[in-house]
Protein backbone atom coordinates (compact mmCIF):
# COMPACT_ATOMS: atom_id res chain seq x y z
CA UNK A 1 83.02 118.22 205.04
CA UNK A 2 82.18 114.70 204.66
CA UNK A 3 79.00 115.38 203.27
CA UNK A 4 80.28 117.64 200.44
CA UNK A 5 83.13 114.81 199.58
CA UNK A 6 80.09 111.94 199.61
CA UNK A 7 78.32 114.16 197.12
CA UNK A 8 81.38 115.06 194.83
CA UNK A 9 82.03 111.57 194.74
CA UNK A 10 78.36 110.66 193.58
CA UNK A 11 78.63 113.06 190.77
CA UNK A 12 81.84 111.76 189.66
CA UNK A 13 80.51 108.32 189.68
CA UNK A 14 77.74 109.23 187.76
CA UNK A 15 79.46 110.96 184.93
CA UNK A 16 81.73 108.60 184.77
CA UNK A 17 78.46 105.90 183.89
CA UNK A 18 77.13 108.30 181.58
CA UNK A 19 80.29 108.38 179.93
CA UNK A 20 80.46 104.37 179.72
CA UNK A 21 76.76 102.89 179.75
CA UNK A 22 76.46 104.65 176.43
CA UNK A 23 79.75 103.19 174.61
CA UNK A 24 78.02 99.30 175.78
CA UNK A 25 74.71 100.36 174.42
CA UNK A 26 75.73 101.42 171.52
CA UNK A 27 77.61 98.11 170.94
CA UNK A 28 74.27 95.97 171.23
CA UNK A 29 72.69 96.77 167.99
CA UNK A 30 74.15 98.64 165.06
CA UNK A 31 71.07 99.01 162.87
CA UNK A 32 67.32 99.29 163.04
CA UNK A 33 64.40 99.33 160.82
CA UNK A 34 61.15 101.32 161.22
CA UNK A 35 58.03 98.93 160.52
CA UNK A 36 54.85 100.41 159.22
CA UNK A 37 52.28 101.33 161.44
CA UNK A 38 49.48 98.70 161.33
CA UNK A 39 45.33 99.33 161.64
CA UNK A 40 44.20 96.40 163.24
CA UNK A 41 45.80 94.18 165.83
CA UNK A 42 46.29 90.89 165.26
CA UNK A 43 49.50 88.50 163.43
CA UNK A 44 51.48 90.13 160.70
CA UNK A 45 54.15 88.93 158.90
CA UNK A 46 57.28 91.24 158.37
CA UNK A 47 58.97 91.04 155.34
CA UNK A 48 62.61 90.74 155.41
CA UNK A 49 64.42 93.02 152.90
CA UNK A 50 67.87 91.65 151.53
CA UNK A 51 69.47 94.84 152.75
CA UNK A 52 67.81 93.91 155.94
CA UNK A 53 69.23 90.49 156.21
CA UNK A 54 72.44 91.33 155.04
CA UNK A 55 73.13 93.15 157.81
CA UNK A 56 72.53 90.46 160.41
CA UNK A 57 73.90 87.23 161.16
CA UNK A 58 73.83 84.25 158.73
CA UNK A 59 70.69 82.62 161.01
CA UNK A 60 68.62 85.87 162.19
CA UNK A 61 69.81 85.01 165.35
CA UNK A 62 70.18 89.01 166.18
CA UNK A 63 66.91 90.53 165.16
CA UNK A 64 64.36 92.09 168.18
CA UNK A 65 61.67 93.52 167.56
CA UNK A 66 60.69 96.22 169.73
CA UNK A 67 57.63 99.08 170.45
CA UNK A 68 57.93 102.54 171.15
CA UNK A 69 59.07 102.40 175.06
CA UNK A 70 61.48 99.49 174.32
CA UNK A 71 59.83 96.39 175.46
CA UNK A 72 60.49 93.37 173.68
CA UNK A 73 58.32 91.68 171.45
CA UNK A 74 58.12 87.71 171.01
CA UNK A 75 58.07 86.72 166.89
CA UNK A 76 58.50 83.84 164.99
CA UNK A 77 60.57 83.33 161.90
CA UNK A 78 58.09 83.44 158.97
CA UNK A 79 59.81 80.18 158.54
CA UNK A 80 58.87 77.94 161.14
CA UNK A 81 55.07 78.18 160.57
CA UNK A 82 53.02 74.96 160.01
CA UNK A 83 50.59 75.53 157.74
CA UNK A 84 47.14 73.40 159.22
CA UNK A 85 44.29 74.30 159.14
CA UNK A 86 40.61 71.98 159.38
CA UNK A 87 39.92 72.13 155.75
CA UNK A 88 43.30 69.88 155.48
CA UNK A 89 42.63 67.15 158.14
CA UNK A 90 41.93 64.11 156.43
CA UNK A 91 40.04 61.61 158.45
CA UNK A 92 41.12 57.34 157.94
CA UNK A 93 38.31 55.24 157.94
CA UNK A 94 37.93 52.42 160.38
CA UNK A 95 38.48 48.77 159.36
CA UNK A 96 36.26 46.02 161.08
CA UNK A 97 39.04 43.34 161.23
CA UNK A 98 36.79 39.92 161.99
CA UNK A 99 39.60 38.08 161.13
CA UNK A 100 42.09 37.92 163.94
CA UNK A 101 40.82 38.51 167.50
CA UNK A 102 41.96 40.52 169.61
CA UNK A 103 41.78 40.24 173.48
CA UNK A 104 42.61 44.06 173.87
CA UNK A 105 40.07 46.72 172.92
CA UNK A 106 41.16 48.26 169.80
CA UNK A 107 40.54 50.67 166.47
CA UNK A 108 42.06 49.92 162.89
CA UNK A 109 41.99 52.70 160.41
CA UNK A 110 43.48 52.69 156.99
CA UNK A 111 45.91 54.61 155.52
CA UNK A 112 44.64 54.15 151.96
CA UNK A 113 47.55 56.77 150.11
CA UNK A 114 50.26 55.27 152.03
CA UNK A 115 50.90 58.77 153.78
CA UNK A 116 54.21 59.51 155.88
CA UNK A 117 52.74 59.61 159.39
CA UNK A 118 54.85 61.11 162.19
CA UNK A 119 52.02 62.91 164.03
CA UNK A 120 48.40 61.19 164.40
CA UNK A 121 45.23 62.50 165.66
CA UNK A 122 42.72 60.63 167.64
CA UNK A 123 39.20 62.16 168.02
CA UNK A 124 37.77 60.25 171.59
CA UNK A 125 34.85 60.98 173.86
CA UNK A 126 35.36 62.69 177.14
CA UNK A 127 37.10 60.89 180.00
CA UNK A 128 38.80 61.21 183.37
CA UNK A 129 40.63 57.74 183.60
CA UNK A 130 44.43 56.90 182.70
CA UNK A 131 45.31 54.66 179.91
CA UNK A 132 48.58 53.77 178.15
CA UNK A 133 47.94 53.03 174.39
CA UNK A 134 50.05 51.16 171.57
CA UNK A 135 50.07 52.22 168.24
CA UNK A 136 50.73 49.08 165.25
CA UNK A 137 51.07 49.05 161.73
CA UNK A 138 50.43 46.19 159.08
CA UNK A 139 50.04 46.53 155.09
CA UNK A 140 47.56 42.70 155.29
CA UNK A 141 45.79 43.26 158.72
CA UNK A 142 47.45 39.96 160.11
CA UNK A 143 50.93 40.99 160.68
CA UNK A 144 51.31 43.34 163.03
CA UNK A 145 54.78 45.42 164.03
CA UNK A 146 55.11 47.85 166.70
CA UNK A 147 55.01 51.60 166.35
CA UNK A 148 55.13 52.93 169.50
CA UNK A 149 54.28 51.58 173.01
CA UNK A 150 53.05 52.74 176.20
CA UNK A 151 51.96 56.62 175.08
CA UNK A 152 49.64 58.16 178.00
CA UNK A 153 46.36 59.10 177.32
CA UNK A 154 45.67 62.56 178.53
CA UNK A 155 42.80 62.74 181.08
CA UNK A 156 40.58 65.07 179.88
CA UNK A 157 36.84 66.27 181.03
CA UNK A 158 35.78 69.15 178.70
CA UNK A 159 32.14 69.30 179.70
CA UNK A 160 31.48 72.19 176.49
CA UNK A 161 32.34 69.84 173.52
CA UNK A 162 31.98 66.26 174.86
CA UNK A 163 35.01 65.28 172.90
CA UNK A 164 38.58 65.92 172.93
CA UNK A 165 41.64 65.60 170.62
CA UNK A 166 44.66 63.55 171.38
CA UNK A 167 47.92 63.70 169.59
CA UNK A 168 50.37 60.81 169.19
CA UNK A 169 53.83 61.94 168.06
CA UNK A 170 54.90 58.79 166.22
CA UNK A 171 58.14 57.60 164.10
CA UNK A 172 57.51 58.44 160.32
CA UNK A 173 55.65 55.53 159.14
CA UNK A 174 53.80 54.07 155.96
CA UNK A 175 51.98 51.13 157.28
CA UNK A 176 48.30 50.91 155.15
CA UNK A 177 46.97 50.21 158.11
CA UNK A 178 47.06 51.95 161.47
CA UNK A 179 46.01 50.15 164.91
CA UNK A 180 45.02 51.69 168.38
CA UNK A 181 45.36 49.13 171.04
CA UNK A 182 44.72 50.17 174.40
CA UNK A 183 46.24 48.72 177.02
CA UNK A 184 43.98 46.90 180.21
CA UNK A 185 42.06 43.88 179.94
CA UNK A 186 39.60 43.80 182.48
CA UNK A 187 39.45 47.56 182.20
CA UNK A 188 36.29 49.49 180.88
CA UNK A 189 37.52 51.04 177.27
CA UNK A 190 37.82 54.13 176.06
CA UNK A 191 35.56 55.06 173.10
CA UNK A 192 37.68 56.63 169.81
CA UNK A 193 35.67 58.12 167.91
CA UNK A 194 38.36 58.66 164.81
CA UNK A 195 41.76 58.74 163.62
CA UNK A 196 42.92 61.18 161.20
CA UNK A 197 46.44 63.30 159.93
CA UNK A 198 46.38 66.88 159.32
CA UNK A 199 48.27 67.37 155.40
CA UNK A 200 50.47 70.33 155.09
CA UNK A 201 50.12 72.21 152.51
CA UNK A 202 53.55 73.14 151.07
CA UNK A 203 54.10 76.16 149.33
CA UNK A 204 56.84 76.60 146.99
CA UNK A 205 59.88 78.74 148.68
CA UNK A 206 59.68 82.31 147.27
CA UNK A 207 62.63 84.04 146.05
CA UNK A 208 63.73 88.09 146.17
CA UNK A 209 65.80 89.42 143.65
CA UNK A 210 69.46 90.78 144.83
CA UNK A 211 70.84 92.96 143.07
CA UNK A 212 74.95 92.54 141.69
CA UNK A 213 77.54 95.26 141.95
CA UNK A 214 79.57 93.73 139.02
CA UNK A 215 80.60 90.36 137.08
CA UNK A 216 83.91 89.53 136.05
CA UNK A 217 84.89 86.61 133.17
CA UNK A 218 88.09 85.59 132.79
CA UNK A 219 89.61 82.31 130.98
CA UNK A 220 92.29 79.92 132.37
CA UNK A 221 93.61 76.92 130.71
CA UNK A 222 90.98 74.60 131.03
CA UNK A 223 88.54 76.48 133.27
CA UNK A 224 86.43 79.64 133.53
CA UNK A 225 86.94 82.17 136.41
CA UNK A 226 83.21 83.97 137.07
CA UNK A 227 83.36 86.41 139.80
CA UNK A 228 80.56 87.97 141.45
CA UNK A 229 80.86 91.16 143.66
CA UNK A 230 77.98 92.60 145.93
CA UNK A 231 77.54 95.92 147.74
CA UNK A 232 76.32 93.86 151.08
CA UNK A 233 76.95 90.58 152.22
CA UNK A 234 74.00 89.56 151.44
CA UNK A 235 72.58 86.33 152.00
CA UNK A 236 72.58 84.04 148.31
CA UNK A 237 70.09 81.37 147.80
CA UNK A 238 69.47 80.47 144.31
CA UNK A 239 71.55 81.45 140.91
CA UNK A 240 69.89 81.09 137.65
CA UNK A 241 72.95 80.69 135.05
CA UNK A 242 72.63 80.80 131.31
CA UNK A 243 75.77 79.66 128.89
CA UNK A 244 76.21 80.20 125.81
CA UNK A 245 78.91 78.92 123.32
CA UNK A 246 78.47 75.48 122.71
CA UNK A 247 74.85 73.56 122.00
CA UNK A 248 75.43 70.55 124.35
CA UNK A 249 77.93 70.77 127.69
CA UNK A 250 77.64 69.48 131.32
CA UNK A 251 80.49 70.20 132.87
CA UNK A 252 81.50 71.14 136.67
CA UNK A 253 80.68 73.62 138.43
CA UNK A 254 82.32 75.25 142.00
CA UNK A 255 81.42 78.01 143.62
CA UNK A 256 82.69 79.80 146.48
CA UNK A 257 82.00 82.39 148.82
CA UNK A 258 84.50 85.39 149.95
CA UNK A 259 84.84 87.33 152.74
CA UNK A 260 88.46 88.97 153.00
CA UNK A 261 90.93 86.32 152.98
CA UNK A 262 88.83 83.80 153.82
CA UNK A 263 87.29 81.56 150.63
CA UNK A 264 84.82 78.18 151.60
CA UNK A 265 83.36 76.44 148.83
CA UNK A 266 79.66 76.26 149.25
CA UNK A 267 78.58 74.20 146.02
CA UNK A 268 79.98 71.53 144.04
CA UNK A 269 77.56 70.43 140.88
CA UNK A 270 77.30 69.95 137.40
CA UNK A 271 75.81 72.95 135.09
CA UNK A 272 74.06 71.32 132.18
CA UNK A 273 72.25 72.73 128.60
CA UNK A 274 69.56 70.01 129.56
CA UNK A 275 68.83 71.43 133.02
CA UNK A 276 67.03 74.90 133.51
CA UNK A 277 69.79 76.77 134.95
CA UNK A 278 68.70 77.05 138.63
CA UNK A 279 71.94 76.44 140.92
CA UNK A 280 70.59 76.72 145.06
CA UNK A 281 73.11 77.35 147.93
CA UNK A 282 73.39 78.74 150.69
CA UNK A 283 76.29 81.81 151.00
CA UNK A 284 76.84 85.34 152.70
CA UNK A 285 79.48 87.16 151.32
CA UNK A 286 80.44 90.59 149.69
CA UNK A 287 82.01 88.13 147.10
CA UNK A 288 81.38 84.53 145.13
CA UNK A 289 83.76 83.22 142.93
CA UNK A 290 82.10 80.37 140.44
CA UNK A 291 84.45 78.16 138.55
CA UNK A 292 83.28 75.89 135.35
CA UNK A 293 85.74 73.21 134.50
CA UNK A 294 86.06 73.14 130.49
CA UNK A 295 88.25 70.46 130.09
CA UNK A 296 89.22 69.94 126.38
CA UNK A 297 85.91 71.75 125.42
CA UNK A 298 86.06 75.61 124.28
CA UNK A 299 84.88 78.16 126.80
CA UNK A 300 81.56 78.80 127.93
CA UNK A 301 80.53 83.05 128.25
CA UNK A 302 77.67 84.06 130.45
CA UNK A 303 74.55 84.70 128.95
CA UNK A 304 71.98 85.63 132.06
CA UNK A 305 73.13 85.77 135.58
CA UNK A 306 70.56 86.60 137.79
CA UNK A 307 71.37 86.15 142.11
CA UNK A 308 68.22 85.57 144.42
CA UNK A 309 67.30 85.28 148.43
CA UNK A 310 64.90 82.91 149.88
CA UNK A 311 62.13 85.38 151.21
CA UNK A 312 62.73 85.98 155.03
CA UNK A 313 60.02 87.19 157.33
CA UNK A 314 59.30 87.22 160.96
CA UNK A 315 55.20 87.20 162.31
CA UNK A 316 54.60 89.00 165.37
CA UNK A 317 51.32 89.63 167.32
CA UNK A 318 51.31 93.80 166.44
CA UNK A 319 48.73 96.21 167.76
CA UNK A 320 47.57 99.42 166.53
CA UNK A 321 48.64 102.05 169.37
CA UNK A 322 52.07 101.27 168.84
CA UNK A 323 55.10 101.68 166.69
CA UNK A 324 57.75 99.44 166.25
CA UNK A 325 60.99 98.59 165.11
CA UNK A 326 63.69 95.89 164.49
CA UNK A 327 67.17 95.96 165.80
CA UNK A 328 69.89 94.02 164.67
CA UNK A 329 73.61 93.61 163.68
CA UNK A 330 75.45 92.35 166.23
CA UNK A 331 77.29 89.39 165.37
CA UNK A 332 77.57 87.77 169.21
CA UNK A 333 74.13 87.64 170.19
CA UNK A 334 72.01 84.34 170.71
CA UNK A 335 68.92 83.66 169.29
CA UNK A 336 66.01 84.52 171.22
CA UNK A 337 64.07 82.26 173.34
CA UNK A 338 60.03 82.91 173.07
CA UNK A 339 56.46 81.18 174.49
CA UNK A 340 55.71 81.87 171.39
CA UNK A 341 57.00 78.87 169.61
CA UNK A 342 55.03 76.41 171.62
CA UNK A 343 52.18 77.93 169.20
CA UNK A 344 53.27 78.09 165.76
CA UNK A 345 50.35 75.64 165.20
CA UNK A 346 47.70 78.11 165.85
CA UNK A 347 48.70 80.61 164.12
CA UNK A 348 47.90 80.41 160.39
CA UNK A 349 50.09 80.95 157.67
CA UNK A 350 48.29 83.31 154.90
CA UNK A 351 48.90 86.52 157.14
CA UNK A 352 49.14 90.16 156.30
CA UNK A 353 51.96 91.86 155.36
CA UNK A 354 53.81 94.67 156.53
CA UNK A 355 56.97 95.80 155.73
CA UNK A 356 59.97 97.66 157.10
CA UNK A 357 61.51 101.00 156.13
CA UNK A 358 64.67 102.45 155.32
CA UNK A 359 67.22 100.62 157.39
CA UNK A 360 68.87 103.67 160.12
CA UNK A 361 72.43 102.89 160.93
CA UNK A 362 73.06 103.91 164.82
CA UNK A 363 76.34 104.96 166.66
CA UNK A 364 75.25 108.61 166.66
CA UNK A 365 73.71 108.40 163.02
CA UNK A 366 77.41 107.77 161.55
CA UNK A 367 77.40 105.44 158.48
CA UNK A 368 78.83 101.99 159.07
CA UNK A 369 82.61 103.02 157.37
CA UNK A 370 82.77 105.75 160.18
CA UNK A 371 81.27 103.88 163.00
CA UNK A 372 83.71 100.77 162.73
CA UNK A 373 86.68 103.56 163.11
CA UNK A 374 86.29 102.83 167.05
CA UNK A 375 87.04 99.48 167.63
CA UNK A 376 85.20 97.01 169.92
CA UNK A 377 87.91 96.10 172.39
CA UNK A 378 87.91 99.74 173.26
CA UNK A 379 84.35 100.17 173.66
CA UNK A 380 84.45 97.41 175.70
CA UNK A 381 87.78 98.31 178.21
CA UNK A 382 85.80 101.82 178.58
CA UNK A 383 82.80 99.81 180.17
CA UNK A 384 85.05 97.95 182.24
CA UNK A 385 87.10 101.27 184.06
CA UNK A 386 83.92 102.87 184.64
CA UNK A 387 82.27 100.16 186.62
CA UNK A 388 85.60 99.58 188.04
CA UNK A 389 85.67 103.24 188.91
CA UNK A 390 82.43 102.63 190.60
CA UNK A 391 83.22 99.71 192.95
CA UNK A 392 86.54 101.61 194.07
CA UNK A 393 84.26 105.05 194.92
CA UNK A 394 81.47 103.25 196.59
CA UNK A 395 84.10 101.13 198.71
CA UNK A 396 85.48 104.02 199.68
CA UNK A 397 82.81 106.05 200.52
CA UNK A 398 81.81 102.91 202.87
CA UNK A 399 85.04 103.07 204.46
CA UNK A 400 85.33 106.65 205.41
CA UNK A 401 81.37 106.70 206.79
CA UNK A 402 82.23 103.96 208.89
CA UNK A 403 85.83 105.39 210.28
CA UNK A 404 83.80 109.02 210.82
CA UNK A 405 80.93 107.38 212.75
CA UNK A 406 80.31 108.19 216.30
């Protein structure tokens, strides 16, 4: 008899999981996006579609990308990439200073285009000793101000190259001329070999095209009402505004963004017939609201209004054999935590491309309208009875094998 009540019990307990697991899960993510199968392995970057982003939080923070059996899959936010590569470094030249001795061994290089230096890269031979080095600056080679002090020299034996590289993470500086000292007296120096800066190459931020649901003018006393409506809240980087109506005008400009009752002001500027009618922000709304102050002047009507997104991509390490997809939109989760940032150096910026496809609302395939009919806090309170309902059964079950023991 007590078996046949210890396996009721077990089947109860795990219908009554089945019932809630599935109400949590489907809370995680509420969207997901097929990406296009790939031919090679190797780095790809992932375009970001506005729909896409719209969808998720303001930051990204809830994207995953995952294969075919669910595992998780480290990426980087297109982004966040350096762009360095060799044909960029850009080596100083060494300056024999004969006029000021110096007691401590020591290598001057010049910084001829007076380049912002925050990150400085010595070339040295092989060695397996410890040093501490200083770094100086001067623009005449006899006055001399402190950079940095007391940075540790790796110790380093690669026995394939015969040299190694050493990076000194340094306070942005402009000095024309840059000096190694390295510390120890009586101690047998170091050879450096060179000093040098990698440039980055920056590329100008691309934008995407979103598309408006409807514009709305209306006049007020001294100012002009411009509403903006979207189908998604999607994520607003750049306006381009043309005015017509008067010749000459600079006058101000607010705009703000919408989201039910809530209304922040995200831009205060001037719009100008001398400027070229690019206005950048940063909103995520369903609606913007942009108001030009006329004054005394007569009102201005909209000529072009076009509404743009910074381009958004992720680059992932995909392989061939697999398929895989992102899943996002849920509004509480943190930003992931990958190894993978600790190399956004090596990995170069001109990648391929792939992109996503049609975006596949979950909660049973309902559309969004349908799916936000069940509200959280229930979803939630259902997880919470069933793994109550759990505890009480298996502390239960404990109690009556232990009173029906021998």
């Amino acid at each position: 008899m007590l078996k046949m009540s210890l396996k009721l019990k077990a089947k109860l307990t795990s219908l009554m999981l089945c019932c809630a697991l599935p109400l949590l899960a489907q809370q995680s993510f509420k969207y997901k996006a097929p990406i296009k199968p790939v031919d090679t392995d190797g780095f790809y970057r992932v375009e970001l579609q506005p729909d896409l982003v719209a969808q998720c939080q303001r930051t990204l923070a809830d994207i995953r990308l995952k294969d075919e059996q669910g595992t998780t899959v480290a990426y980087l936010l297109g982004n966040t990439l350096l762009e360095k590569e060799r044909s960029n470094y850009r080596q100083f030249p060494e300056v024999i200073n004969n006029t000021v001795s110096d007691t401590l061994i020591s290598f001057i290089a010049e910084n001829k285009d007076r380049l912002n230096i925050s990150r400085l890269w010595l070339k040295l031979r092989n060695t397996a000793v410890s040093r501490n080095l200083n770094v100086l600056g001067s623009d005449d080679l006899t006055h001399w101000f402190a950079i940095k002090e007391n940075i540790g020299l790796q110790n380093n034996d690669n026995r394939k190259a015969g040299t190694f590289d050493e990076l000194l993470m340094l306070p942005v500086s402009t000095y024309r001329y840059i000096k190694i000292q390295v510390n120890g007296r009586n101690l047998t120096p170091v050879n450096i070999l060179q000093v040098g800066v990698y440039v980055e190459n920056t590329t100008p931020l691309q934008y995407v095209p979103v598309p408006l649901a409807s514009i709305k003018t209306k006049n007020r006393a001294d100012s002009t009402f411009i509403n903006l409506s979207f189908k998604y809240a999607y994520a607003i980087n750049k306006l381009h505004l043309e005015l017509t109506g008067s010749k000459y005008y600079q006058r101000r400009l607010e705009i703000y963004q919408i989201d039910g009752n809530n209304r922040e002001k995200v831009k205060d500027t001037l719009v100008s017939s001398a400027g070229n009618g690019d206005i950048y922000l940063s909103a995520k709304a369903f609606k913007l609201q942009l108001i030009i102050y006329n004054g005394d002047n007569q009102p201005l009507a909209v000529k072009v209004l076009q509404t743009s997104q910074a381009e958004q991509s992720l680059v992932a390490y995909l392989k061939k054999e697999h398929q895989y997809q992102l899943w996002f939109g849920n509004p509480k989760l943190n930003a992931p935590l990958y190894d993978l940032q600790f190399f956004a150096d090596s990995i170069n910026k001109a990648l391929p491309v792939v992109n996503h496809a049609a975006i596949v609302p979950l909660l049973n395939g309902e559309p969004k309208a349908k799916a936000q009919q069940l509200p959280a806090w229930l979803l939630w309170i259902a997880g919470g009875i069933g793994l109550l309902a759990l505890f009480a059964l298996t502390l239960k079950m404990t109690k009556e094998v232990t009173k029906n023991k021998p």
